[in-house]
Each structure stands twice: as C-alpha cells, then as structure tokens.
C-alpha atoms as a PDB file:
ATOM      1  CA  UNK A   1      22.642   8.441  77.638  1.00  0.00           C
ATOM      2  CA  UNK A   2      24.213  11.635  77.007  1.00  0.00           C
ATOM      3  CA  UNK A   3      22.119  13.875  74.818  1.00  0.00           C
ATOM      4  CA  UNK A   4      24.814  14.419  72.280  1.00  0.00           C
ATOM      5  CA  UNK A   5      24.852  10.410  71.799  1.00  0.00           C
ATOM      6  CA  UNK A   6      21.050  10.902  71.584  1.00  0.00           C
ATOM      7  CA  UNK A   7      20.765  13.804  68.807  1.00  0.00           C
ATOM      8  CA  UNK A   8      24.023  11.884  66.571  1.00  0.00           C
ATOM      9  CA  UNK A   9      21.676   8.926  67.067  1.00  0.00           C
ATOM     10  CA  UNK A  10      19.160  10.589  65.750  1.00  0.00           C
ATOM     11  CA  UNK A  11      21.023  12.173  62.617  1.00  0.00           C
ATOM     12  CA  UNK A  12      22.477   9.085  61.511  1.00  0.00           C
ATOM     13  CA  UNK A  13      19.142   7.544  61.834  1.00  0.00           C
ATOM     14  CA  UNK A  14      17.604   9.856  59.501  1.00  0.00           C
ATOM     15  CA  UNK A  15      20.620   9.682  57.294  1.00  0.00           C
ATOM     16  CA  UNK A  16      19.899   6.196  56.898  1.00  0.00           C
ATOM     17  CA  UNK A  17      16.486   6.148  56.086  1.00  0.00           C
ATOM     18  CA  UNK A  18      16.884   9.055  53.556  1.00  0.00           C
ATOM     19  CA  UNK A  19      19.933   7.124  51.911  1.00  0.00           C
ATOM     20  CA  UNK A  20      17.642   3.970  51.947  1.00  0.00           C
ATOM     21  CA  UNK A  21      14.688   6.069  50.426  1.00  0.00           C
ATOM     22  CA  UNK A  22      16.713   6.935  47.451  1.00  0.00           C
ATOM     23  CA  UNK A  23      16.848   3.291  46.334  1.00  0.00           C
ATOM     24  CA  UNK A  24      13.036   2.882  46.830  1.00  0.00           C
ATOM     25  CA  UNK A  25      12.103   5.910  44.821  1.00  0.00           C
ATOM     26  CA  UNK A  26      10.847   5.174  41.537  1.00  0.00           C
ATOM     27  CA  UNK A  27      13.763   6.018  39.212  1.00  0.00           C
ATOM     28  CA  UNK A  28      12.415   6.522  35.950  1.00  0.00           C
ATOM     29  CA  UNK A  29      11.356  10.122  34.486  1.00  0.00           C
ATOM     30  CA  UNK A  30       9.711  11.635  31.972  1.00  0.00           C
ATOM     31  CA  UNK A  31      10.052  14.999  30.757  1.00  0.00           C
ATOM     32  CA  UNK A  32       8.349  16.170  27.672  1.00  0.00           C
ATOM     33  CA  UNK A  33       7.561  19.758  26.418  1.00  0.00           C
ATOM     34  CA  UNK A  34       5.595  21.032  23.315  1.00  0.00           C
ATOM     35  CA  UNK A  35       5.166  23.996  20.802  1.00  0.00           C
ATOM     36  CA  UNK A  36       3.662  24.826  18.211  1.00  0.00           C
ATOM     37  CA  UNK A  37       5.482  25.667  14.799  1.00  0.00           C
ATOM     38  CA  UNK A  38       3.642  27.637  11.912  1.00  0.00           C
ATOM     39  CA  UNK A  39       5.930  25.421   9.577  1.00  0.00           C
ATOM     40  CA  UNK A  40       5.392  22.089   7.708  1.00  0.00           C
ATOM     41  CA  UNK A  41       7.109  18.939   9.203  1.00  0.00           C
ATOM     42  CA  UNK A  42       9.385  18.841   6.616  1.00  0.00           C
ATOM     43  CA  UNK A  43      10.941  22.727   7.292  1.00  0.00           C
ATOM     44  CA  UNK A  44      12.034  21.749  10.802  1.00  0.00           C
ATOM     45  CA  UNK A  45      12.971  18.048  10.415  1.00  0.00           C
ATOM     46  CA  UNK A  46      16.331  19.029   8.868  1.00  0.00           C
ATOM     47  CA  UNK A  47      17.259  20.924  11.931  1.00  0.00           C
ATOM     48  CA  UNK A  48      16.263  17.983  14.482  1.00  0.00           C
ATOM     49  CA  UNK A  49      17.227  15.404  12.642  1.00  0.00           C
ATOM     50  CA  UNK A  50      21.099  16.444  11.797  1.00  0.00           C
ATOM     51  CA  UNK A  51      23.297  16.790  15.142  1.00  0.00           C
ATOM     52  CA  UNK A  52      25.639  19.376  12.705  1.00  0.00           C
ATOM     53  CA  UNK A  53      22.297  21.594  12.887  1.00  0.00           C
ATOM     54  CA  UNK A  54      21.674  21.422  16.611  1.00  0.00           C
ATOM     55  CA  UNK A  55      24.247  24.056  17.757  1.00  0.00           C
ATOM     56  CA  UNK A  56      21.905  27.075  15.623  1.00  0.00           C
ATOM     57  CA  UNK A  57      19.038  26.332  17.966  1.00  0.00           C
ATOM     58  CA  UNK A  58      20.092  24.418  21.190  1.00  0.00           C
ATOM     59  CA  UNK A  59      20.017  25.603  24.753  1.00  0.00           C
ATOM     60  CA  UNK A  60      23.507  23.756  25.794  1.00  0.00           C
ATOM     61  CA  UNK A  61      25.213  26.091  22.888  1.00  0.00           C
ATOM     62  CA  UNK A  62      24.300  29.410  23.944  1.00  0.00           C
ATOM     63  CA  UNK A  63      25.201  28.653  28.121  1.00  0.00           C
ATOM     64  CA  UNK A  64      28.735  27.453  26.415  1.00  0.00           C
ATOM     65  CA  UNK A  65      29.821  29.668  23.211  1.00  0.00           C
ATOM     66  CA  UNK A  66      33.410  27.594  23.880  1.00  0.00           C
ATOM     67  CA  UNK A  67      32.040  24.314  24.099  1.00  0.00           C
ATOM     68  CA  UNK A  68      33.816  21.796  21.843  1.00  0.00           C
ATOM     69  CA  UNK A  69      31.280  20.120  19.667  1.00  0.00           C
ATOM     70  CA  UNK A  70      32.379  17.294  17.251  1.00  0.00           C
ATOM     71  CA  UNK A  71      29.677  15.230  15.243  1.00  0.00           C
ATOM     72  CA  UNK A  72      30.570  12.236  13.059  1.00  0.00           C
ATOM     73  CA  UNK A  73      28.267  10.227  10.251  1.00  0.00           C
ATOM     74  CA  UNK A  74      25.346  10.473   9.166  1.00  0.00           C
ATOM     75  CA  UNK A  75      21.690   9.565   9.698  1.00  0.00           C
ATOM     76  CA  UNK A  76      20.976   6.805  12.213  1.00  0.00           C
ATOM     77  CA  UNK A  77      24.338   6.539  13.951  1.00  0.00           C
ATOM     78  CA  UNK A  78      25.698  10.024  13.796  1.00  0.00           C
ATOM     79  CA  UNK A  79      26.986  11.272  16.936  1.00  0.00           C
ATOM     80  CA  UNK A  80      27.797  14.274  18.971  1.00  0.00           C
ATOM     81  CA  UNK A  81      30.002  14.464  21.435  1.00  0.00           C
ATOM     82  CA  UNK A  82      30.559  17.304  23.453  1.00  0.00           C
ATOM     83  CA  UNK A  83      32.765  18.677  26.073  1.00  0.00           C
ATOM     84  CA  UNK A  84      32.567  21.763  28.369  1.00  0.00           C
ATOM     85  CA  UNK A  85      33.673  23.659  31.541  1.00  0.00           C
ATOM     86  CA  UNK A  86      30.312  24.602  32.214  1.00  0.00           C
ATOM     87  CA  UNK A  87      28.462  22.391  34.632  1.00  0.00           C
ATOM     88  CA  UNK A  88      25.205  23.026  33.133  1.00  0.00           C
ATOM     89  CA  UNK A  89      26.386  21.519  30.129  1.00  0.00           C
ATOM     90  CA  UNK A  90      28.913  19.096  31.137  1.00  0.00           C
ATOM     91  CA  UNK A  91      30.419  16.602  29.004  1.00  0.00           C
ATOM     92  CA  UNK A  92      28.147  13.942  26.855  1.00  0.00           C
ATOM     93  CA  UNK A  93      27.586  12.212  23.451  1.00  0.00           C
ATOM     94  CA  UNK A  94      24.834  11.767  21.844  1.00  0.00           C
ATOM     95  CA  UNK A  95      23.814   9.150  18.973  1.00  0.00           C
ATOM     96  CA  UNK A  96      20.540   9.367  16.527  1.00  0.00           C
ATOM     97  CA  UNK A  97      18.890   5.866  16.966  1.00  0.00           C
ATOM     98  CA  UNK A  98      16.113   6.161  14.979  1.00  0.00           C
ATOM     99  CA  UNK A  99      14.846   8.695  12.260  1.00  0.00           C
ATOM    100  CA  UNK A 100      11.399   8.352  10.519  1.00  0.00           C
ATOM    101  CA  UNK A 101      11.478  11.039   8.004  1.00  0.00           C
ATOM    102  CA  UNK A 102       9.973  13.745   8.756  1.00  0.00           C
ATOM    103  CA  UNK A 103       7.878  13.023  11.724  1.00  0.00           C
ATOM    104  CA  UNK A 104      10.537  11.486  14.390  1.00  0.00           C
ATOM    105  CA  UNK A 105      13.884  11.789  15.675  1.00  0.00           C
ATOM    106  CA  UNK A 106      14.947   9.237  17.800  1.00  0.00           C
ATOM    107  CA  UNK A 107      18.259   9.624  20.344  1.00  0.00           C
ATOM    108  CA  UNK A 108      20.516   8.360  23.294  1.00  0.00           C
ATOM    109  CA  UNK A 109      22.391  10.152  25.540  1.00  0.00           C
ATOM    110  CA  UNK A 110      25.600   9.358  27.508  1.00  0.00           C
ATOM    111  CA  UNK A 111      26.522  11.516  30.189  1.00  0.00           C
ATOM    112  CA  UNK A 112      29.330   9.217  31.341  1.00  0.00           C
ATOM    113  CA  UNK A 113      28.676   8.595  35.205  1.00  0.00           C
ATOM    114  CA  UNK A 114      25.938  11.244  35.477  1.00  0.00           C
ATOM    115  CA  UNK A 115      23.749   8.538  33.641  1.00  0.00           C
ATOM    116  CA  UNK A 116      22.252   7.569  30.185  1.00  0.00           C
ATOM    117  CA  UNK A 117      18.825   9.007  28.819  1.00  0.00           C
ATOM    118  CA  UNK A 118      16.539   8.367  25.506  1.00  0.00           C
ATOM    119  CA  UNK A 119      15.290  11.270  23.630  1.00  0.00           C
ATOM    120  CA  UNK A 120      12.768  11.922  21.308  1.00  0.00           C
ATOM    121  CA  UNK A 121      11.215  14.769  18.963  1.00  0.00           C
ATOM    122  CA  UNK A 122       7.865  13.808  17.198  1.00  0.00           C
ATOM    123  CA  UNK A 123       6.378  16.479  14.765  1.00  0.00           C
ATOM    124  CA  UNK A 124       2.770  15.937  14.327  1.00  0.00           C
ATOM    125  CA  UNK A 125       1.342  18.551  11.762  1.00  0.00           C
ATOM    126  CA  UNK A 126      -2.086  20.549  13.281  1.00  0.00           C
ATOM    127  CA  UNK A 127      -3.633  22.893  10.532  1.00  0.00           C
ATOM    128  CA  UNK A 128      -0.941  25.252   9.593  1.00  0.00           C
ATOM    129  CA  UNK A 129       1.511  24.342  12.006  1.00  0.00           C
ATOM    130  CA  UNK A 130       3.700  21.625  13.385  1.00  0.00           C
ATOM    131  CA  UNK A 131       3.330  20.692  17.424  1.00  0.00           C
ATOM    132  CA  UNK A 132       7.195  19.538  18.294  1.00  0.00           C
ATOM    133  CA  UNK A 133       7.141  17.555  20.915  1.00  0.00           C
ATOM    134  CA  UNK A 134      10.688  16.961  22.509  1.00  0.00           C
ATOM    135  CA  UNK A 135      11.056  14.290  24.888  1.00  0.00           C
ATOM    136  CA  UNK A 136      13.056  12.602  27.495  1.00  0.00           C
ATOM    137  CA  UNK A 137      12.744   9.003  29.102  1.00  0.00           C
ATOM    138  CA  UNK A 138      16.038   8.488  31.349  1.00  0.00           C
ATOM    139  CA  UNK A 139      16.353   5.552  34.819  1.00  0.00           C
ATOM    140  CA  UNK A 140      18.233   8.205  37.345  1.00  0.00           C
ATOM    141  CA  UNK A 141      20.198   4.918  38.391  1.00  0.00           C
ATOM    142  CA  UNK A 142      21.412   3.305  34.737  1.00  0.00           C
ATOM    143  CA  UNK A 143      25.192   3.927  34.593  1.00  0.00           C
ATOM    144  CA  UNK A 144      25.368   5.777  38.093  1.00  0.00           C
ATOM    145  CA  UNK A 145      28.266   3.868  40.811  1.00  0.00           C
ATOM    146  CA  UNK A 146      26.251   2.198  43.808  1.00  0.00           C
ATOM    147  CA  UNK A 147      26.749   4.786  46.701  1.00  0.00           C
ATOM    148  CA  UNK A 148      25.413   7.497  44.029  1.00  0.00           C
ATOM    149  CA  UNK A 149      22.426   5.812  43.070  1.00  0.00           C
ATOM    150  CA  UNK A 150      20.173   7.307  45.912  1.00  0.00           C
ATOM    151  CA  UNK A 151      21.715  10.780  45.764  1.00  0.00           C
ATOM    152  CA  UNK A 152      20.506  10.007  41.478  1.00  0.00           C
ATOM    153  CA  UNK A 153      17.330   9.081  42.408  1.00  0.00           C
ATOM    154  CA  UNK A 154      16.703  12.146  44.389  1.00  0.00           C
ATOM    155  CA  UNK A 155      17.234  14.208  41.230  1.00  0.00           C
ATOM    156  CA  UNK A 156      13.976  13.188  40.044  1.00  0.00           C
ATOM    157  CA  UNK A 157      12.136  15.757  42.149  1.00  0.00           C
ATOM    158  CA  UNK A 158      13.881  18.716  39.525  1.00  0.00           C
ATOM    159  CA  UNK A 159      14.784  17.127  36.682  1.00  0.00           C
ATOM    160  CA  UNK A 160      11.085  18.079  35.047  1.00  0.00           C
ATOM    161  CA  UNK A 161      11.975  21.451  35.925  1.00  0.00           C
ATOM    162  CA  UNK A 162      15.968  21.667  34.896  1.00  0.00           C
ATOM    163  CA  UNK A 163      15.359  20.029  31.774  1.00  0.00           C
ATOM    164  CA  UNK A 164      12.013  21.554  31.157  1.00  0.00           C
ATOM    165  CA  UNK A 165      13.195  24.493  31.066  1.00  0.00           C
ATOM    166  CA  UNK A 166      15.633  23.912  28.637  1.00  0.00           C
ATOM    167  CA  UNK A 167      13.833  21.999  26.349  1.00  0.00           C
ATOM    168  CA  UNK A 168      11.679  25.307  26.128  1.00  0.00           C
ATOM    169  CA  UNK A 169      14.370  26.952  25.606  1.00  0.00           C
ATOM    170  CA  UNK A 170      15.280  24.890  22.809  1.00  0.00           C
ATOM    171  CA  UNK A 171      11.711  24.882  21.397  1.00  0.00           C
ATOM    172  CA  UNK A 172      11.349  28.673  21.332  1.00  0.00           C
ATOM    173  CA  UNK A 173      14.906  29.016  19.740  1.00  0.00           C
ATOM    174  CA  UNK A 174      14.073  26.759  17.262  1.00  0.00           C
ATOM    175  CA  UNK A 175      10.497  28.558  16.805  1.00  0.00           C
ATOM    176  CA  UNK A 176      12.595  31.551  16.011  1.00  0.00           C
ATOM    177  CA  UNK A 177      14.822  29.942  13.341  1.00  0.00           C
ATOM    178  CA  UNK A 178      12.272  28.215  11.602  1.00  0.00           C
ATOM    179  CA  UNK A 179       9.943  31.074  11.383  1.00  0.00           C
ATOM    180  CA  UNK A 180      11.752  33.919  10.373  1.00  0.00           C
END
C-alpha cells in the first residue's frame, strides 16, 4: 500500500473518531459567575428583571451600539429579540420564565440553530451587599441539525470561558450602574 493511501487512511480515521467523540461528550454546561453588589436586592432587581433595562448594563449592547433590540410585554413572558451583524452577538430572543420578586430572574434563550439555553440571576443579600449570581444551564445539542451536533458538543471546552467572560462583563457593568 502506497503511503499516501496509508496517511489518508489515517486522517479519515481520526476524523472519524473525533466526529464520533463529539456525540459521546457530555453535552450539558454550566456557566455561572458572581459579584458582589453594595446594594439591597430590591435596587438591582428592576434592572434584571425588565429586558427594556438590559441594554444600560449588558455586554451584547456595548460589542453592537447598532444592534436592533425589540422587547414586548411584561413580567413573565416579556421578550427580547435581537438581531445583529456582529458574530459575537448574533441573532436571539429571549423570554423571562420565571420572576420571584426580588431575589430571581428566571430566562430562556433561543439562538435559532446555534441552540437554546436557560438562564438565571439569583440575588442573595450578604451584610450590606447583594451577591448576583448570573447563570447559564444550556444541552450544546438541543435545537442543533444532526451533522452539527458533534462540532456543538465540542464547544463545551470554551463556552465557560466565552460566556464567562461576558457575564463578568455584565456583572461589573451592572456593579457600576447600581452603585454610582
């Protein structure tokens, strides 16, 4: 056999067991980030808990100044959809699931055939502060086409990191807002 047969060999066969590895890789992730607020609970709820709020403090805002943002209702059920040129922000909605006044904001996000996630903030007061904890529980395969699904799954290894990041972001924007 010809070693050019041999090496393609080779290539596909490590094609193939990457490809199948992305379907055995758990596909669930966490991501969660913290900080501390000198406010009360009840000073930063109105910002986390009203999508028409969000675009003072979020990450996705700032990277996109000409994003178009549109947000309908109210309370459980509003939603924000958004839509930008910007791959790091894409295009996405986002619905509040669940609000438990002031100490949780429940959400879901659709990022069409990039996937679905669940989001969460809790606000737990600590002396004078608030810790904000902002959370996200997402299955790198829900919503993704077949042949995509390992290339997904992959993802997982800098997902904590992308997001992460941005969540801090978020967090220390919001830190700023809230304490001024």
């Amino acid at each position: 056999m010809s070693l050019f047969k041999r090496v393609m060999g080779g290539v596909l066969g490590l094609f193939v067991i990457v490809f199948l590895g992305g379907f055995i890789l758990p596909s669930t992730v966490h991501v969660e980030r913290s900080l501390a607020i000198h406010a009360r609970p009840t000073d930063i709820y109105p910002l986390v808990s009203d999508l028409t709020q969000w675009s003072s403090w979020s990450p996705w805002a700032k990277m996109d100044p000409n994003m178009v943002l549109t947000v309908a209702g109210t309370d459980v059920g509003q939603t924000m959809h958004w839509q930008s040129e910007d791959p790091m922000v894409g295009t996405g909605t986002q619905e509040i699931t669940a609000l438990t006044s002031p100490s949780e904001v429940k959400t879901h996000l659709d990022f069409g055939t990039q996937g679905q996630a669940e989001a969460a903030f809790k606000l737990t007061p600590q002396d004078d502060d608030t810790l904000v904890v902002w959370s996200l529980d997402t299955d790198l395969r829900a919503g993704v086409p077949l042949l995509m699904q390992p290339l997904s799954t992959y993802f997982r290894f800098v997902i904590d990191s992308a997001v992460g990041q941005d969540y801090e972001t978020g967090l220390a924007n919001l830190k700023t807002i809230i304490e001024q």
